[in-house]
C-alpha atoms as a PDB file:
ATOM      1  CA  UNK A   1     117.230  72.138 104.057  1.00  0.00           C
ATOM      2  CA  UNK A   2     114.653  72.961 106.517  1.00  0.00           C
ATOM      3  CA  UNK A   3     112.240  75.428 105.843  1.00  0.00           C
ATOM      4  CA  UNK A   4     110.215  77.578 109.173  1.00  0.00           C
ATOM      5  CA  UNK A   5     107.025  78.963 108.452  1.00  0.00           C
ATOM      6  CA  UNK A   6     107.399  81.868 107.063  1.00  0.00           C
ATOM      7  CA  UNK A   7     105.160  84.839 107.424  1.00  0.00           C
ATOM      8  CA  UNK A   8     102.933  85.446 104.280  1.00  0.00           C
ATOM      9  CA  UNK A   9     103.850  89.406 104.720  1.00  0.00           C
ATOM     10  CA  UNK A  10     107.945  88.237 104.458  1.00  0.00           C
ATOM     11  CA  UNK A  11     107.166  85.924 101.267  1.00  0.00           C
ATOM     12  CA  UNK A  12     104.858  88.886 100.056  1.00  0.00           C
ATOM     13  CA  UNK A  13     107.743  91.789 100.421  1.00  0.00           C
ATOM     14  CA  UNK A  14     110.491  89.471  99.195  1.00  0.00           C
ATOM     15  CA  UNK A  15     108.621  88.313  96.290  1.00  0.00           C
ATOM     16  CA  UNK A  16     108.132  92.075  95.372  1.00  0.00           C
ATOM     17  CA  UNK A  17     111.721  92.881  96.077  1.00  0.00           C
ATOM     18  CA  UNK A  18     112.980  91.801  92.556  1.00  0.00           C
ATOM     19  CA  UNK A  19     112.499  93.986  89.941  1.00  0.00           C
ATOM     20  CA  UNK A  20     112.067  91.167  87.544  1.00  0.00           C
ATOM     21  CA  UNK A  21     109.080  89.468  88.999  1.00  0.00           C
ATOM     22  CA  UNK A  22     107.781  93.428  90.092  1.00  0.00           C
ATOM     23  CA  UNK A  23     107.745  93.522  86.129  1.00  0.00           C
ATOM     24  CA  UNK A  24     106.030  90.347  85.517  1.00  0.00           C
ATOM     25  CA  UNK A  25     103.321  91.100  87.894  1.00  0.00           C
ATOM     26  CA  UNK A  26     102.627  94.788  85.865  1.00  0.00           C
ATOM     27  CA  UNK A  27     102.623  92.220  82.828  1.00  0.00           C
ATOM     28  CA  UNK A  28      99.728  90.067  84.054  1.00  0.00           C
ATOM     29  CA  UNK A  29      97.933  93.187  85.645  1.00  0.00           C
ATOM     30  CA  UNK A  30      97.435  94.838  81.713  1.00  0.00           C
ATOM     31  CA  UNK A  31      96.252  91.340  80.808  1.00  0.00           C
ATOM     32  CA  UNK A  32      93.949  88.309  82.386  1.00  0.00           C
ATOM     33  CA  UNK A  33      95.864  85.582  81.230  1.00  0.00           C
ATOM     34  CA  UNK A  34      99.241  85.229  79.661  1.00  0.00           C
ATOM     35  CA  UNK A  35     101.403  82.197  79.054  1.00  0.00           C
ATOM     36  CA  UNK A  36     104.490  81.775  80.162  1.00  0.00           C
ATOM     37  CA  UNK A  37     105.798  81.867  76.991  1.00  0.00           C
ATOM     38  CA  UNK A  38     104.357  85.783  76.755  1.00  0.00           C
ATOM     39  CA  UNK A  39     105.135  85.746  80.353  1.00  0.00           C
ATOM     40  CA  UNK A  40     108.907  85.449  79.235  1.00  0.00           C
ATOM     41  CA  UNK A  41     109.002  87.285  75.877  1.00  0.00           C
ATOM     42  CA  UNK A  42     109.910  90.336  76.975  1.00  0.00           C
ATOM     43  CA  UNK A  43     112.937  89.369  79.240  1.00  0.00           C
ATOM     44  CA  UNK A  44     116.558  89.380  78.179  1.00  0.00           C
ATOM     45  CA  UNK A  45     116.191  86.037  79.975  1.00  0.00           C
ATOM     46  CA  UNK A  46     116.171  82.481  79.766  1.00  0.00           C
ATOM     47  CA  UNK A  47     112.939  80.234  80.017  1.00  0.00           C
ATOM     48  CA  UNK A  48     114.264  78.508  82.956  1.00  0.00           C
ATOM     49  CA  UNK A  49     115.101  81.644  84.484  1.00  0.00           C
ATOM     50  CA  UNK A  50     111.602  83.106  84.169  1.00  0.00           C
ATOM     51  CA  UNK A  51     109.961  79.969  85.569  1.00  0.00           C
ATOM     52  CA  UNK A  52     111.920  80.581  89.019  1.00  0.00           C
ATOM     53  CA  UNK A  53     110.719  83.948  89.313  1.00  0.00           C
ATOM     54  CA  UNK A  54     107.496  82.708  88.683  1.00  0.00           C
ATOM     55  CA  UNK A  55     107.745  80.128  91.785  1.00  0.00           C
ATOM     56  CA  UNK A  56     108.852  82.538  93.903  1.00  0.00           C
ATOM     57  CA  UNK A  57     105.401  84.665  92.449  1.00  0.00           C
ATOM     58  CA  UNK A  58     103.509  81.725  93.081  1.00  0.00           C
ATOM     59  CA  UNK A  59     104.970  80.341  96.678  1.00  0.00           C
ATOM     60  CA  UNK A  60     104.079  83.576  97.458  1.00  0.00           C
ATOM     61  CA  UNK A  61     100.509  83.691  96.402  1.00  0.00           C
ATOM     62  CA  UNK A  62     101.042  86.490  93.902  1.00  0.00           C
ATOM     63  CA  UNK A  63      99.900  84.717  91.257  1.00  0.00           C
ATOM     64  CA  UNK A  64      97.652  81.288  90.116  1.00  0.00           C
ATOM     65  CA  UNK A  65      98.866  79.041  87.086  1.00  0.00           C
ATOM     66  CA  UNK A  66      96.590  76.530  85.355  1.00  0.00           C
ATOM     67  CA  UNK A  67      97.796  73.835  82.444  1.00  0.00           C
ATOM     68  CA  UNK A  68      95.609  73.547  79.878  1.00  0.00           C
ATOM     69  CA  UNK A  69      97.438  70.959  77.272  1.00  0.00           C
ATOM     70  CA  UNK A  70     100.507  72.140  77.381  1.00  0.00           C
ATOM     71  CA  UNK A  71     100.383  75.543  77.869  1.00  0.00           C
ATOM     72  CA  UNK A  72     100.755  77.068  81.168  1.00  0.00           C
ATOM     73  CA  UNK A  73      98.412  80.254  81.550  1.00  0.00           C
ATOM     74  CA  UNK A  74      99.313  82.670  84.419  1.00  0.00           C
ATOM     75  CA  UNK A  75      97.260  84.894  86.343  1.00  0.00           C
ATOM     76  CA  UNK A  76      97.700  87.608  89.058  1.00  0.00           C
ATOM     77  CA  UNK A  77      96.685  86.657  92.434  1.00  0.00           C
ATOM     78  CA  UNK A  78      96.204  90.624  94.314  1.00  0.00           C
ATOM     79  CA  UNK A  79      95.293  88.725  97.673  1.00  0.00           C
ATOM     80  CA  UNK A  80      98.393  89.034  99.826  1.00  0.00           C
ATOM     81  CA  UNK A  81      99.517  92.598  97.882  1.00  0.00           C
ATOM     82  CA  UNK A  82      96.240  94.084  99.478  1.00  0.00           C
ATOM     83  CA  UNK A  83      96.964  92.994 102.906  1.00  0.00           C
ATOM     84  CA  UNK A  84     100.533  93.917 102.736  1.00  0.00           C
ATOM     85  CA  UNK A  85      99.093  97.540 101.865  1.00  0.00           C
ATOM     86  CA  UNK A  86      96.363  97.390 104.562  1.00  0.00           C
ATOM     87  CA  UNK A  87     100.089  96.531 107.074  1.00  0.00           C
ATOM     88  CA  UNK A  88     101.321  99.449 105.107  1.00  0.00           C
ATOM     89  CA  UNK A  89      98.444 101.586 105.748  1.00  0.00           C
ATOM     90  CA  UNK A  90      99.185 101.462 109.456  1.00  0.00           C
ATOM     91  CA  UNK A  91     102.235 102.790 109.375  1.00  0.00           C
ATOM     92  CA  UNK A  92     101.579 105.332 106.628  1.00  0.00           C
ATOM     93  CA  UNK A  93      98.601 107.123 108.861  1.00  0.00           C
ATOM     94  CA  UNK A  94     100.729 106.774 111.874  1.00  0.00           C
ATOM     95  CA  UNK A  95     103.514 109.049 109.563  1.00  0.00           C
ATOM     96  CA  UNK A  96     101.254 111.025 108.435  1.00  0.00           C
ATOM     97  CA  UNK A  97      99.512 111.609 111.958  1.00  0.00           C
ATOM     98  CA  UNK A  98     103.098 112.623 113.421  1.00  0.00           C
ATOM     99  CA  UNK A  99     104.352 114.707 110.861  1.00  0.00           C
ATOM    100  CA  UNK A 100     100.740 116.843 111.043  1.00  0.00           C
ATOM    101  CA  UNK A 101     101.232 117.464 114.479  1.00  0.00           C
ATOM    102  CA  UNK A 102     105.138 118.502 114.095  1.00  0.00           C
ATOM    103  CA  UNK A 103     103.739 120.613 111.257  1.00  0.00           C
ATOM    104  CA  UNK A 104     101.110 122.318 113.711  1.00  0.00           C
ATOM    105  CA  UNK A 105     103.582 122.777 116.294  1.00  0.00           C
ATOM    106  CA  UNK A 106     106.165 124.789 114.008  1.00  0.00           C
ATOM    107  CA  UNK A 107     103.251 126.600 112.775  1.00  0.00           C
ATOM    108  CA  UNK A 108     102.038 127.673 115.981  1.00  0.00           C
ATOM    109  CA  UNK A 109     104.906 128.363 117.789  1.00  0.00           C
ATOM    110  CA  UNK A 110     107.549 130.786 115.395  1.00  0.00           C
ATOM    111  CA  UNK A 111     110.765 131.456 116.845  1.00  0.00           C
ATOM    112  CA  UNK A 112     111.116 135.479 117.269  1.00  0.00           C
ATOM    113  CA  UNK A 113     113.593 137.373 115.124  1.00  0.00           C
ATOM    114  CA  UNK A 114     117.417 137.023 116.399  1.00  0.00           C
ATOM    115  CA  UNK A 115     118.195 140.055 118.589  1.00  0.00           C
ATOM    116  CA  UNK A 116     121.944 141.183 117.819  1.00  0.00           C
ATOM    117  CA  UNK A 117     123.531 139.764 120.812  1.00  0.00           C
ATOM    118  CA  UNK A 118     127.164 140.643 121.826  1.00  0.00           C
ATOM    119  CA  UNK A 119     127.905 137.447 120.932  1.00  0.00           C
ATOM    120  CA  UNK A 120     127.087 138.611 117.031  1.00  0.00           C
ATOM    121  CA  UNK A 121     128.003 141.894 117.149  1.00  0.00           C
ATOM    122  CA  UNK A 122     131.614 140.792 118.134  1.00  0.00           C
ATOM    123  CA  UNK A 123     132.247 138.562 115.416  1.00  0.00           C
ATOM    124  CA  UNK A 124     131.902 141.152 112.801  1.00  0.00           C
ATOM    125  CA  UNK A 125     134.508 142.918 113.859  1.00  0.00           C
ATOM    126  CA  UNK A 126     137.928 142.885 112.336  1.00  0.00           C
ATOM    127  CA  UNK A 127     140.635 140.097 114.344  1.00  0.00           C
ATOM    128  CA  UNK A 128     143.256 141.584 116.536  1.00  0.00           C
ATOM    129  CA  UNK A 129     146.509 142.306 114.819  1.00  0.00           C
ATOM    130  CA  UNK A 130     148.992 140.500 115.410  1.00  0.00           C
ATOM    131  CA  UNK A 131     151.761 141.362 118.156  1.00  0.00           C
ATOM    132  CA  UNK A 132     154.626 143.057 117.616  1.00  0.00           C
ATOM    133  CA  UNK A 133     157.514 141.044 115.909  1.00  0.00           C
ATOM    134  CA  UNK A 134     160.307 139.861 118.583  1.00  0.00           C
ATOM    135  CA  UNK A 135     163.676 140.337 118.857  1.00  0.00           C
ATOM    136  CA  UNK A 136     165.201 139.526 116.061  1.00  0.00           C
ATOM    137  CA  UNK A 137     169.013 138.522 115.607  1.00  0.00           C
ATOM    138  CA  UNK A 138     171.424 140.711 113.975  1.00  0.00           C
ATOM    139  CA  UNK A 139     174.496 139.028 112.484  1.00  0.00           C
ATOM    140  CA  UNK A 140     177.671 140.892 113.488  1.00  0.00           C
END
C-alpha cells in the first residue's frame, strides 16, 4: 500500500483519537520513563496489542523509545501536542471573539416588552361553538 504524506496535525489528532493510547500518554506524563512492560500493565490487553498503539504514538511523534538490553523504555514526546493546541488556539480565540460580540449585541440591544396585540388578545378567547346540528332523519 501506498502511503501520501500525511500532515503531522492529521497523525497528531488521530493518534489522540483512541482512548487507549490517550491513556498511555497520561501514563508516561505522571512518569519519565516507563517500560513497555509498565506501559502495558494496566490494560485489559495483550502485549502485542499495546505495542501497536505505541507505533501509532510513535509514527506520530508523541512519544520517543530507547532499548537499553532488552528493555524498551518509553517516553512522552509533547512536540506535535503543543502545536496542535497553538492550531487549536486559533480557532478557540476566533470562538471566543464571536460569541463576545453576539453577547454585547444582546446586551445592548433588549427587545421591549410584548404589547398585547389583537393577534394575542384573540387567542384567549373561548372557540366558536359549533353550528347547529342538521337535519336529521326520522324513521317512519
Amino acid at each position: 500500500m501506498v502511503k501520501f504524506q500525511e500532515n503531522p496535525w492529521d497523525r497528531t489528532f488521530a493518534a489522540l483519537a483512541d482512548p487507549t493510547r490517550r491513556a498511555l500518554l497520561a501514563r508516561l506524563s505522571a512518569s519519565a520513563d516507563l517500560s513497555v512492560s509498565e506501559l502495558a500493565q494496566p490494560f485489559a490487553m495483550s502485549l502485542p496489542a499495546v505495542m501497536k498503539h505505541l507505533d501509532v504514538l510513535s509514527d506520530a511523534g508523541l512519544i520517543t523509545r530507547a532499548k537499553t538490553g532488552r528493555t524498551v523504555a518509553c517516553r512522552l514526546a509533547a512536540g506535535p501536542m503543543e502545536e496542535a493546541m497553538e492550531w487549536l488556539n486559533r480557532y478557540q480565540r476566533f470562538w471566543t471573539d464571536t460569541l463576545d460580540r453576539l453577547a454585547a449585541f444582546v446586551e445592548e440591544d433588549p427587545c421591549p416588552p410584548n404589547p398585547v396585540s389583537r393577534s394575542s388578545a384573540a387567542s384567549t378567547q373561548s372557540p366558536p361553538k359549533s353550528s347547529p346540528p342538521g337535519r336529521s332523519r326520522r324513521k317512519s
